[in-house]
Protein backbone atom coordinates (compact mmCIF):
# COMPACT_ATOMS: atom_id res chain seq x y z
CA UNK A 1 -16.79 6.94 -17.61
CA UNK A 2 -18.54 10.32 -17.13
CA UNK A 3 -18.20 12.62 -20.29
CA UNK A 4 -16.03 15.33 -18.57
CA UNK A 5 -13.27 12.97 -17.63
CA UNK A 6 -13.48 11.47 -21.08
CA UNK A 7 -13.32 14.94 -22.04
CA UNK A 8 -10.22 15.64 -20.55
CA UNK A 9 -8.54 11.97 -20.84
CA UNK A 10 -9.12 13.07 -24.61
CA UNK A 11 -7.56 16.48 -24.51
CA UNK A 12 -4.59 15.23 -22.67
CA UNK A 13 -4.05 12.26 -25.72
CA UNK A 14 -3.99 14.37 -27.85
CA UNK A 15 -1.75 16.92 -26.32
CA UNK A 16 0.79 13.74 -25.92
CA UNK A 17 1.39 13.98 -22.36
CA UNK A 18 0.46 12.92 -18.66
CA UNK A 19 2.51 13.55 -15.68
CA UNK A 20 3.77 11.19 -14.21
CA UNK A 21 4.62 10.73 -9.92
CA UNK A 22 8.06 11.61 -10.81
CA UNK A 23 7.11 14.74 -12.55
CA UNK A 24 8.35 13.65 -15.90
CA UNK A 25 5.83 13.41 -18.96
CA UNK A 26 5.38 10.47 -20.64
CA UNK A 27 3.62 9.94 -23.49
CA UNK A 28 0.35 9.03 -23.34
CA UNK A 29 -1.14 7.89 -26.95
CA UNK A 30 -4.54 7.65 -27.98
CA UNK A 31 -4.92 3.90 -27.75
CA UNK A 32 -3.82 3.84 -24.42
CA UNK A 33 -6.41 6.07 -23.45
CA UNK A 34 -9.47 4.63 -25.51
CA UNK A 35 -8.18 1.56 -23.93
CA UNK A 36 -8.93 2.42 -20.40
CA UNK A 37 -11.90 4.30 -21.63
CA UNK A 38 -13.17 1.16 -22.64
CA UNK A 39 -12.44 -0.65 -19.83
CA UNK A 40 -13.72 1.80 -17.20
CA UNK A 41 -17.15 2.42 -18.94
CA UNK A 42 -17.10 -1.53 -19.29
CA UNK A 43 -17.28 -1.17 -15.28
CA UNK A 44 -19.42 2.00 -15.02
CA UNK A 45 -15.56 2.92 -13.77
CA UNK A 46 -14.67 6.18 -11.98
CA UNK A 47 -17.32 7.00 -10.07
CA UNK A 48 -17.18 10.07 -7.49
CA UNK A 49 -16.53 7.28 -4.66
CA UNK A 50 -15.28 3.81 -4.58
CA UNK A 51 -17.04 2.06 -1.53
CA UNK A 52 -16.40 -1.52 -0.81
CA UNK A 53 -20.11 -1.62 0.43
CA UNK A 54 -21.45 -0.49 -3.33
CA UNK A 55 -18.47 -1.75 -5.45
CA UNK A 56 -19.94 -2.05 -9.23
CA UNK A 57 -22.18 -4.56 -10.46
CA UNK A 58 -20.35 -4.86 -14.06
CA UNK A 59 -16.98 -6.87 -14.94
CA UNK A 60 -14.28 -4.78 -17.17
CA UNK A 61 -14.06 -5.86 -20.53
CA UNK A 62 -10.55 -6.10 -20.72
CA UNK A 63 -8.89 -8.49 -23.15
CA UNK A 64 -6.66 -11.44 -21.09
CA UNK A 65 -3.17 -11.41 -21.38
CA UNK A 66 -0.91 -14.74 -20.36
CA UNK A 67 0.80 -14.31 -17.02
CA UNK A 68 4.69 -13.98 -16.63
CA UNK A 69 6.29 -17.34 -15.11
CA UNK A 70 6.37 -16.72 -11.52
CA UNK A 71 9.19 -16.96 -9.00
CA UNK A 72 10.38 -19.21 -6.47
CA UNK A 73 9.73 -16.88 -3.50
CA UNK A 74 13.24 -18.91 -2.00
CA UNK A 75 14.81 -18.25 -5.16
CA UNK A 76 14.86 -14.69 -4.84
CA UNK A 77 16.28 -14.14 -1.35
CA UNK A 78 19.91 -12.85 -2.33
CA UNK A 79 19.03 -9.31 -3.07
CA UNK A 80 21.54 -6.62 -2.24
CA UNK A 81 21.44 -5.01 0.52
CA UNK A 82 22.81 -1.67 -1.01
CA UNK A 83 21.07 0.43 -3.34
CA UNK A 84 21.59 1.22 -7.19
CA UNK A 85 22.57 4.82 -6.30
CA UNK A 86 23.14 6.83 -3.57
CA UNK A 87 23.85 10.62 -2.89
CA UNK A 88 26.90 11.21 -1.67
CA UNK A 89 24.59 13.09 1.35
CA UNK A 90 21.91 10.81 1.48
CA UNK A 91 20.30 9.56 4.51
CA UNK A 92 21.94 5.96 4.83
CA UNK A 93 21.60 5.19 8.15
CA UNK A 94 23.27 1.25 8.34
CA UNK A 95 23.86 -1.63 11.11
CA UNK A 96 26.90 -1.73 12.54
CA UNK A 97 29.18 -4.97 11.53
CA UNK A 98 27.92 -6.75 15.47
CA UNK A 99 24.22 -7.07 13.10
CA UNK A 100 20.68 -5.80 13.94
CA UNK A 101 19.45 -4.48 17.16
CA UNK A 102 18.16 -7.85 19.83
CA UNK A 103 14.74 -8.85 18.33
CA UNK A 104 14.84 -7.45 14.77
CA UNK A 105 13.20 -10.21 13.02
CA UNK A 106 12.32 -12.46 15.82
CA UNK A 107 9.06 -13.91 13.87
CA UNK A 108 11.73 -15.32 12.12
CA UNK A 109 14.25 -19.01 13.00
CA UNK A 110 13.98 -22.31 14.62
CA UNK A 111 10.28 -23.18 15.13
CA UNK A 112 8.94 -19.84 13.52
CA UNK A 113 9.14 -18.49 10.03
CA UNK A 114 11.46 -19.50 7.56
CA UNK A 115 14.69 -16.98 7.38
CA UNK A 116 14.11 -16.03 4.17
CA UNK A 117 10.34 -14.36 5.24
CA UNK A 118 12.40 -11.91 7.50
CA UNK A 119 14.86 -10.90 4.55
CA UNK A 120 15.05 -6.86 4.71
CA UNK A 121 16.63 -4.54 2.21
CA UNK A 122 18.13 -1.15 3.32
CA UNK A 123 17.44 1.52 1.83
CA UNK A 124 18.83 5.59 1.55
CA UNK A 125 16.09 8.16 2.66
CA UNK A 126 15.77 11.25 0.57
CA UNK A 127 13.26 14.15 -0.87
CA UNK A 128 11.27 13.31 -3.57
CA UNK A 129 7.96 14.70 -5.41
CA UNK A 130 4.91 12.66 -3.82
CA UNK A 131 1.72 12.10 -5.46
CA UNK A 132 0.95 12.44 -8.85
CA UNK A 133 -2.00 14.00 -11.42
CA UNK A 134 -2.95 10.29 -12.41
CA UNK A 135 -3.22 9.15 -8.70
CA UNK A 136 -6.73 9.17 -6.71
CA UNK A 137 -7.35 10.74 -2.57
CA UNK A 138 -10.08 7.54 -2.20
CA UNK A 139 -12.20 7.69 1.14
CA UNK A 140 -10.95 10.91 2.32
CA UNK A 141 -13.25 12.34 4.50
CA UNK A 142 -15.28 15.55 2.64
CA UNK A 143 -18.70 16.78 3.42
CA UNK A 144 -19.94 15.52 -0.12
CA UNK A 145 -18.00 12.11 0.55
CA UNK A 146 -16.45 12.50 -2.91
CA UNK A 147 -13.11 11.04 -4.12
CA UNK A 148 -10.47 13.79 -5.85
CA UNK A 149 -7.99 13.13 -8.13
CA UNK A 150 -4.96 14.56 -7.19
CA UNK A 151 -4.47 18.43 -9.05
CA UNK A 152 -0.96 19.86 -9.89
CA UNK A 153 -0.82 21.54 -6.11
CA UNK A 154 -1.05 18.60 -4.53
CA UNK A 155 2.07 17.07 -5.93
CA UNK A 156 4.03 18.09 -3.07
CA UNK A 157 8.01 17.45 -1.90
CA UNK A 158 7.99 15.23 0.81
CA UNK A 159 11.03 13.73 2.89
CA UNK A 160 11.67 9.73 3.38
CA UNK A 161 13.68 8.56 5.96
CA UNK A 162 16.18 5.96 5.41
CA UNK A 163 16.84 2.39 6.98
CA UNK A 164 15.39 -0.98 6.22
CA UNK A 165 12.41 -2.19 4.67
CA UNK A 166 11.06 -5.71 4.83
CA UNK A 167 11.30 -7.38 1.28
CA UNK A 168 7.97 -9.43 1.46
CA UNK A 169 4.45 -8.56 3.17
CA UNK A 170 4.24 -9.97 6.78
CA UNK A 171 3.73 -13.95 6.34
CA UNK A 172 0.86 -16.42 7.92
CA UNK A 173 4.10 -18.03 9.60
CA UNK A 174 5.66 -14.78 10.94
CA UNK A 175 2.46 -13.71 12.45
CA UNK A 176 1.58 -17.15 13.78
CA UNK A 177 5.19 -16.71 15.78
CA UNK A 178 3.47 -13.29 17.08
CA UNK A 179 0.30 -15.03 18.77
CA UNK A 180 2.14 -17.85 19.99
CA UNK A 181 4.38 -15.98 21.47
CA UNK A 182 1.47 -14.62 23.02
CA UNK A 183 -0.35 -11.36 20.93
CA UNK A 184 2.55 -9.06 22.54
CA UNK A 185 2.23 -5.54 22.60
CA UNK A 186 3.49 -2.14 24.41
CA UNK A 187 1.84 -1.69 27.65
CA UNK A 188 -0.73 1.00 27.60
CA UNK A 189 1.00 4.37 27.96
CA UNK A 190 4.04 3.06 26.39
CA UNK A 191 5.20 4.80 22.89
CA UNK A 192 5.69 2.63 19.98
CA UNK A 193 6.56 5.13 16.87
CA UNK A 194 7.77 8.69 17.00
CA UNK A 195 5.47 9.51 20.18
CA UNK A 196 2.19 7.67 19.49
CA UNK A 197 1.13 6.27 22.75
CA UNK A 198 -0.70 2.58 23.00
CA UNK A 199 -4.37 2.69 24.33
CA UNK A 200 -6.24 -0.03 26.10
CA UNK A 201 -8.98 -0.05 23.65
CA UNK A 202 -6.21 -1.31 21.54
CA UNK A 203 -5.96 -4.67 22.84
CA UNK A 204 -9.29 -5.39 21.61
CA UNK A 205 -7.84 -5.67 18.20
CA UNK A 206 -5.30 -7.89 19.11
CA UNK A 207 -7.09 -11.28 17.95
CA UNK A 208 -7.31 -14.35 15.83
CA UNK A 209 -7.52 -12.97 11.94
CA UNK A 210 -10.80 -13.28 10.75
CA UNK A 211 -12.89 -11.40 8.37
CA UNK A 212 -14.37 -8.96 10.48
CA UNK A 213 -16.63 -7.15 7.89
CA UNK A 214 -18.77 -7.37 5.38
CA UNK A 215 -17.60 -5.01 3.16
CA UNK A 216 -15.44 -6.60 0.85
CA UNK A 217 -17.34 -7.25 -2.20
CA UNK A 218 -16.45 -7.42 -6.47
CA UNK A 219 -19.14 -7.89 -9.07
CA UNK A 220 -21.07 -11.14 -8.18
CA UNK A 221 -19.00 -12.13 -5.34
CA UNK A 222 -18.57 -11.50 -1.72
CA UNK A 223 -15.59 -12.20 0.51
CA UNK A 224 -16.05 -15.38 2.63
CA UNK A 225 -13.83 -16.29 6.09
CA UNK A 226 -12.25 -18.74 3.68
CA UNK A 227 -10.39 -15.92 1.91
CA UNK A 228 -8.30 -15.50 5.20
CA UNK A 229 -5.21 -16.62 4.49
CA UNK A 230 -4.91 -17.53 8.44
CA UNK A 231 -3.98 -21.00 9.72
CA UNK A 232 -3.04 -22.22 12.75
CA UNK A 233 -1.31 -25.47 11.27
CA UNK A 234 2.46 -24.96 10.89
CA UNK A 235 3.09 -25.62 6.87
CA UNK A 236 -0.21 -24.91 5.51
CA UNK A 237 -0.08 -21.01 3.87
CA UNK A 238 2.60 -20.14 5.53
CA UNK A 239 3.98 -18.58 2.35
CA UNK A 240 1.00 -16.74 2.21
CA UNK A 241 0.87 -13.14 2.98
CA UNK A 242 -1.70 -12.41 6.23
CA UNK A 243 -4.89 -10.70 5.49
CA UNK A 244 -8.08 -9.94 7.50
CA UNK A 245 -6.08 -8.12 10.64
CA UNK A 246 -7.12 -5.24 12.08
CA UNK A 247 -4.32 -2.46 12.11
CA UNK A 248 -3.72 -2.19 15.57
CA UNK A 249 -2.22 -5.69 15.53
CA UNK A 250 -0.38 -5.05 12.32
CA UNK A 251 1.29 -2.32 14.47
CA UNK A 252 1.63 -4.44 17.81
CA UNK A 253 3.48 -7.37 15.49
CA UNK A 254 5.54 -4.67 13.93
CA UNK A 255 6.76 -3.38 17.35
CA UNK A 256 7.67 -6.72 18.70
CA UNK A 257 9.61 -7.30 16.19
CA UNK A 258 11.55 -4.24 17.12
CA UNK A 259 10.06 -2.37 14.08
CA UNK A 260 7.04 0.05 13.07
CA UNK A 261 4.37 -0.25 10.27
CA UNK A 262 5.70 1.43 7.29
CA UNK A 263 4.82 4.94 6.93
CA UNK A 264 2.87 6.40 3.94
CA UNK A 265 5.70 8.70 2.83
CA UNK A 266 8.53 5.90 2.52
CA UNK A 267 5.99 3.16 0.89
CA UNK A 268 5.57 5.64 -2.07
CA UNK A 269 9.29 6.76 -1.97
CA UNK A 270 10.16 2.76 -2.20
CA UNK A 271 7.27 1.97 -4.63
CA UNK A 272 8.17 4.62 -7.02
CA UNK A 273 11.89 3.55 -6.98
CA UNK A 274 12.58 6.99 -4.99
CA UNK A 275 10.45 8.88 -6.72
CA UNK A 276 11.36 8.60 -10.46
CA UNK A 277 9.09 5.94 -11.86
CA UNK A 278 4.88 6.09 -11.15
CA UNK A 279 4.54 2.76 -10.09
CA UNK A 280 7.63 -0.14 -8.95
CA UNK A 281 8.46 -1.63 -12.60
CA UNK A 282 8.13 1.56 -14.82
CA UNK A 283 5.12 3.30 -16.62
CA UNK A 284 1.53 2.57 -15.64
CA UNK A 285 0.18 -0.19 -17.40
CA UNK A 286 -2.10 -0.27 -20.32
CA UNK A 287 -5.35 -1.30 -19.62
CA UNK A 288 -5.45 -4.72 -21.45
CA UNK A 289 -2.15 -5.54 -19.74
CA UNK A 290 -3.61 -6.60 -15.74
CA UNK A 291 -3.42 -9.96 -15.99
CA UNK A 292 0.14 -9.89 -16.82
CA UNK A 293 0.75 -8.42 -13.38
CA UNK A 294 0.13 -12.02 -11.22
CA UNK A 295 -2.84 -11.70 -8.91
CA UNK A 296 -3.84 -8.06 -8.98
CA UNK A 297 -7.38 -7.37 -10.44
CA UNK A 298 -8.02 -11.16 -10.27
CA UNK A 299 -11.32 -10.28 -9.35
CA UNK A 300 -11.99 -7.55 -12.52
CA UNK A 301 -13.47 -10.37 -14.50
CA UNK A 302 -11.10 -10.53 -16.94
CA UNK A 303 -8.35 -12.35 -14.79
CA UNK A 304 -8.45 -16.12 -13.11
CA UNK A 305 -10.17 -15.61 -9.92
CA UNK A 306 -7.69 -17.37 -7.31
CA UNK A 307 -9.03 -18.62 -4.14
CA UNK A 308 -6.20 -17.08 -2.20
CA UNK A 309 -3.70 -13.77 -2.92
CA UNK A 310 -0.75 -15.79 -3.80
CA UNK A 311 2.78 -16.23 -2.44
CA UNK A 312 4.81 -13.91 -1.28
CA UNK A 313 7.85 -13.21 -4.34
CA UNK A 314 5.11 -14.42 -6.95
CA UNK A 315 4.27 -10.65 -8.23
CA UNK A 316 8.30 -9.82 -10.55
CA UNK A 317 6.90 -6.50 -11.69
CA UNK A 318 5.64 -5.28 -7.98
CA UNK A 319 9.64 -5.32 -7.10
CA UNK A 320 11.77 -2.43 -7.13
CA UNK A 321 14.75 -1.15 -8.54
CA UNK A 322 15.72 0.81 -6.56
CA UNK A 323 16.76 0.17 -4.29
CA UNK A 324 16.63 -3.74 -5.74
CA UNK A 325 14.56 -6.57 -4.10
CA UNK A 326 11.41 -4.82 -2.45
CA UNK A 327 8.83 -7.37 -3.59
CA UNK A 328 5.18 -7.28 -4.12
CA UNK A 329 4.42 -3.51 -3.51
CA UNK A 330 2.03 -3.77 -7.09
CA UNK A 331 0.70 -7.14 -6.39
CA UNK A 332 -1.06 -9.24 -3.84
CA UNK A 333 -2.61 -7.18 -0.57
CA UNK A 334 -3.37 -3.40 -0.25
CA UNK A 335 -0.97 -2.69 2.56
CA UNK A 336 -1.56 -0.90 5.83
CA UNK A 337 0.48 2.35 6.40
CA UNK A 338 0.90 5.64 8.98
CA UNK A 339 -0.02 8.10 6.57
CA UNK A 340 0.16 12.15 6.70
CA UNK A 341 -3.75 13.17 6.97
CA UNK A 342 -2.78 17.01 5.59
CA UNK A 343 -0.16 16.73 3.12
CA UNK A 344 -2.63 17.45 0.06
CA UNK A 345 -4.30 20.44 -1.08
CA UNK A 346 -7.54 18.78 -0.96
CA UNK A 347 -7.95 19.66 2.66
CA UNK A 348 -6.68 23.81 2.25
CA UNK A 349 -9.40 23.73 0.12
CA UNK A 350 -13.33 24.33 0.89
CA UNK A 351 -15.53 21.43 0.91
CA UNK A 352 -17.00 21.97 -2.48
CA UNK A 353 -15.07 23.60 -4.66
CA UNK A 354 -12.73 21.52 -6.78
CA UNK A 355 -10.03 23.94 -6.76
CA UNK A 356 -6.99 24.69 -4.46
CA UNK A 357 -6.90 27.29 -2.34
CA UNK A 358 -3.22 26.65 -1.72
CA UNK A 359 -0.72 23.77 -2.93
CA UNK A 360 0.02 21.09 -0.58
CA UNK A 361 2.75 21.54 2.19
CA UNK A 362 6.36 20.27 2.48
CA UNK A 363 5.58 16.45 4.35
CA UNK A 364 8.37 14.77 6.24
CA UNK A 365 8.26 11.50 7.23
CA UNK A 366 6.69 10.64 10.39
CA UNK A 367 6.56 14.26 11.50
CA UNK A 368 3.07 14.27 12.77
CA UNK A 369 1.48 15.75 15.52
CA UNK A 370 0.04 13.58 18.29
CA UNK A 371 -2.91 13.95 20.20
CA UNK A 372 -3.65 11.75 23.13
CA UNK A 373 -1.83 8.75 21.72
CA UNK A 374 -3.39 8.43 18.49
CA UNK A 375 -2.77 10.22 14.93
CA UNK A 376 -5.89 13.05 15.51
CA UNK A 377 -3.68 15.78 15.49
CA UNK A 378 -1.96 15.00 11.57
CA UNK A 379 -2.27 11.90 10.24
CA UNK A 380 -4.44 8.22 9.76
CA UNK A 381 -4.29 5.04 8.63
CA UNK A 382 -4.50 4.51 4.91
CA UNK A 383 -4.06 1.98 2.39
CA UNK A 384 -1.31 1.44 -0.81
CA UNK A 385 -1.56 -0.60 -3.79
CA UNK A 386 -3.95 -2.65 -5.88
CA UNK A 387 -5.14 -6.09 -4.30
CA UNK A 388 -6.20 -9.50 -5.57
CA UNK A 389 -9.40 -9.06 -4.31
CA UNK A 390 -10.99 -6.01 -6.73
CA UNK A 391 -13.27 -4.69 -8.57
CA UNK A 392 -12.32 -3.39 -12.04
CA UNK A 393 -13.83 0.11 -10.51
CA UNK A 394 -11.36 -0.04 -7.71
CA UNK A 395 -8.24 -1.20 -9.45
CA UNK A 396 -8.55 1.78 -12.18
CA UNK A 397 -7.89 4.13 -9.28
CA UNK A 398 -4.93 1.93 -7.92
CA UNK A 399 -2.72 1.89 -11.51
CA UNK A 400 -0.84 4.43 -10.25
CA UNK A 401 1.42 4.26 -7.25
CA UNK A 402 0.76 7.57 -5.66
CA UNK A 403 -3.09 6.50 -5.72
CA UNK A 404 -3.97 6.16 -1.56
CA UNK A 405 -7.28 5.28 0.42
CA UNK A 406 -8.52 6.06 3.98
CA UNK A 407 -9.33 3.24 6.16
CA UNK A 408 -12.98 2.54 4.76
CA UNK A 409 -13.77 6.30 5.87
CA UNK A 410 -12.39 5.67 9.36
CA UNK A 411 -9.51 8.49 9.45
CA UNK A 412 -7.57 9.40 12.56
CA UNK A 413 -8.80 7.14 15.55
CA UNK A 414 -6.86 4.29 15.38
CA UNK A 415 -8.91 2.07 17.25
CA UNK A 416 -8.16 -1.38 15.60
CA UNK A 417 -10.56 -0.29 12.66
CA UNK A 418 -11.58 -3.03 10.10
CA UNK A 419 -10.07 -6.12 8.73
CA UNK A 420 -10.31 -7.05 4.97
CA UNK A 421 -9.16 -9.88 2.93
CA UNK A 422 -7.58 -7.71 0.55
CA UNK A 423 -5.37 -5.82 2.81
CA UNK A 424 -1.58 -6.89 4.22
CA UNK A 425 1.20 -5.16 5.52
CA UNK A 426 4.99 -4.72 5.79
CA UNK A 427 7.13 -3.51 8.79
CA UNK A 428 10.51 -1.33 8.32
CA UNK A 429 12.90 0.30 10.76
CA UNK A 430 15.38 2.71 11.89
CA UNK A 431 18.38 3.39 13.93
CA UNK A 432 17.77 3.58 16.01
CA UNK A 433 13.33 2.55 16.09
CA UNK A 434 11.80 6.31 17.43
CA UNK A 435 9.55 5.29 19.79
């Protein structure tokens, strides 16, 4: 850890405060801090950039903590489908008592998925603060290629839209159904989320999981095919959540289900329980408690190194409270969302100076502006969460929920863009779907 953040991580322990993605303080002690100290200078943590190309060379010397009992993923399928608490004017948009639109959920029934991987919770929209002083911009795109963390004016009020949200990370067996049923997608022209048009270079993304890059690396160990969690054979992972697929057919399996990739507004608003809590099960961790949290940072050194992320429902303090029962949003697989590209200070400000020019804008969910079918004019693909499959570098920056990361420096195009063994993906809805 460089001396200036020290510095400041310091100053702010002994002040007795840290802000949190809610905008609350919490207190934030001196061993907590030295703690993480430790651990990130254990790593060489924090540098200016994370790159998955030049991850660092040096495990976290974290002390091990024993592992919660897991879950039956089928145990934990009768979660309400109403929230905690609602505003009497929320955004609560419902089906009607007939059920779902035709083809919610199709991945899912007789020769496909199991029910229970299709399980969705619904959820109220609403306005919350997003991002958060502890959180991390990671790969966004600056002329001196440096990561920020997030400043007081770029906590910003954003706007989530309400509907329903799938509980668990798209499943080897739900996306099996998908390319049986033939790699469907819209036809090219056709608009598949708020006005974002499909592209014929798309299609070329539309394949056989596999790990398309070599890129994924943790200290002493670099990702193999065999980390795919894909398999053609009906019973074997299919409780496993999919890795190693290219975003353009996370978005194509989304549609035909009659859904969209979850945006990068409502996976924060969902993963901070609305906005009051800075990551799904409360306060951010201390640093010697990772390996309490199931798979995440299983990589750091510390933790048991699995050969594969595990089960979907296995991660009890990545679910939420509110609303109850979204499960493994801290745990598991980065996740693929539609993200805002200019909701953040960072980019009113100019390309060296660490200081806002302005704070960040009002963002409202999915409100982007499109330019020839793909996100150029507002918005990219990012990534949410920590993974299994980390260095201890990477999952400092991913402790908090707010904490997001460009598509390994590939912003707005949208043209399939790399796979990665660490990174899944959830669908969610509307009513009705804007397409």
């Amino acid at each position: 850890m460089s001396t200036a953040v020290r510095w400041v991580m310091t100053v702010l322990a002994l002040l007795g405060c840290s802000t949190t993605a809610g905008g609350t303080q919490d207190a934030l002690t001196p061993d907590r801090v030295e703690a993480a100290a430790d651990a990130f200078d254990a790593a060489d943590a924090a540098p200016d950039r994370v790159d998955v190309s030049e991850v660092d060379q040096r495990d976290a010397a974290l002390d091990e903590a024993p592992a919660p009992d897991a879950p039956d993923a089928d145990a934990s399928t009768d979660v309400p489908t109403e929230e905690a608490s609602t505003a009497p004017d929320a955004d609560c948009p419902r089906d009607p008592p007939s059920g779902p639109p035709a083809g919610v959920g199709q991945s899912c029934g007789e020769g496909r998925a199991p029910s229970a991987h299709c399980r969705e919770v619904a959820f109220c929209g609403g306005t919350y603060r997003m991002g958060s002083t502890e959180a991390w911009d990671v790969f966004i795109p600056r002329t001196d290629g440096r990561n920020q963390q997030m400043r007081s004016c770029d906590v910003h009020e954003a706007v989530a839209r309400g509907g329903y949200v799938d509980a668990y990370e798209v499943t080897v067996a739900r996306y099996r159904a998908w390319l049986n049923a033939g790699f469907p997608h819209p036809r090219s022209g056709e608009r598949y989320f708020g006005g974002l048009q499909w592209m014929t270079q798309f299609n070329d993304a539309l394949v056989i999981p596999n790990r398309s890059t070599a890129r994924d690396r943790v200290p002493g160990v670099a990702a193999t095919d065999a980390m795919c969690t894909w398999s053609a054979t009906p019973g074997v992972n299919d409780d496993l959540p999919i890795n190693c697929v290219p975003v353009m057919a996370a978005i194509a399996f989304c549609w035909w289900d009659s859904k969209h990739l979850i945006t990068e507004i409502g996976w924060e608003y969902l993963a901070t329980n609305r906005g009051t809590t800075p990551t799904p099960f409360g306060a951010i961790p201390a640093a010697d408690a990772v390996c309490s949290r199931g798979d995440v940072g299983g990589y750091t050194g510390q933790c048991a190194r699995n050969p594969l992320p595990m089960r979907i429902g296995t991660h009890p303090e990545g679910a939420t409270r509110d609303p109850v029962g979204i499960q493994d949003l801290w745990g598991g697989m980065q996740e693929w969302v539609i993200g805002l590209r200019s909701p953040y200070a960072l980019w009113f400000a100019p390309p060296d100076s660490p200081f806002c020019t302005r704070d960040a804008p009002r963002s409202v969910d999915a409100e982007f502006e499109v330019v020839g079918g793909s996100l150029a004019g507002g918005g990219e693909i990012l990534q949410r969460g920590p993974a299994w499959f980390q260095s201890a570098t990477e999952f400092a920056y991913f402790y908090p929920t707010a904490s997001r990361a460009g598509s390994s420096g590939k912003s707005v195009t949208m043209e399939g863009g790399p796979s990665s063994v660490r990174t899944g993906f959830r669908c969610a809805r509307r009513l009705p779907e804007p397409r």
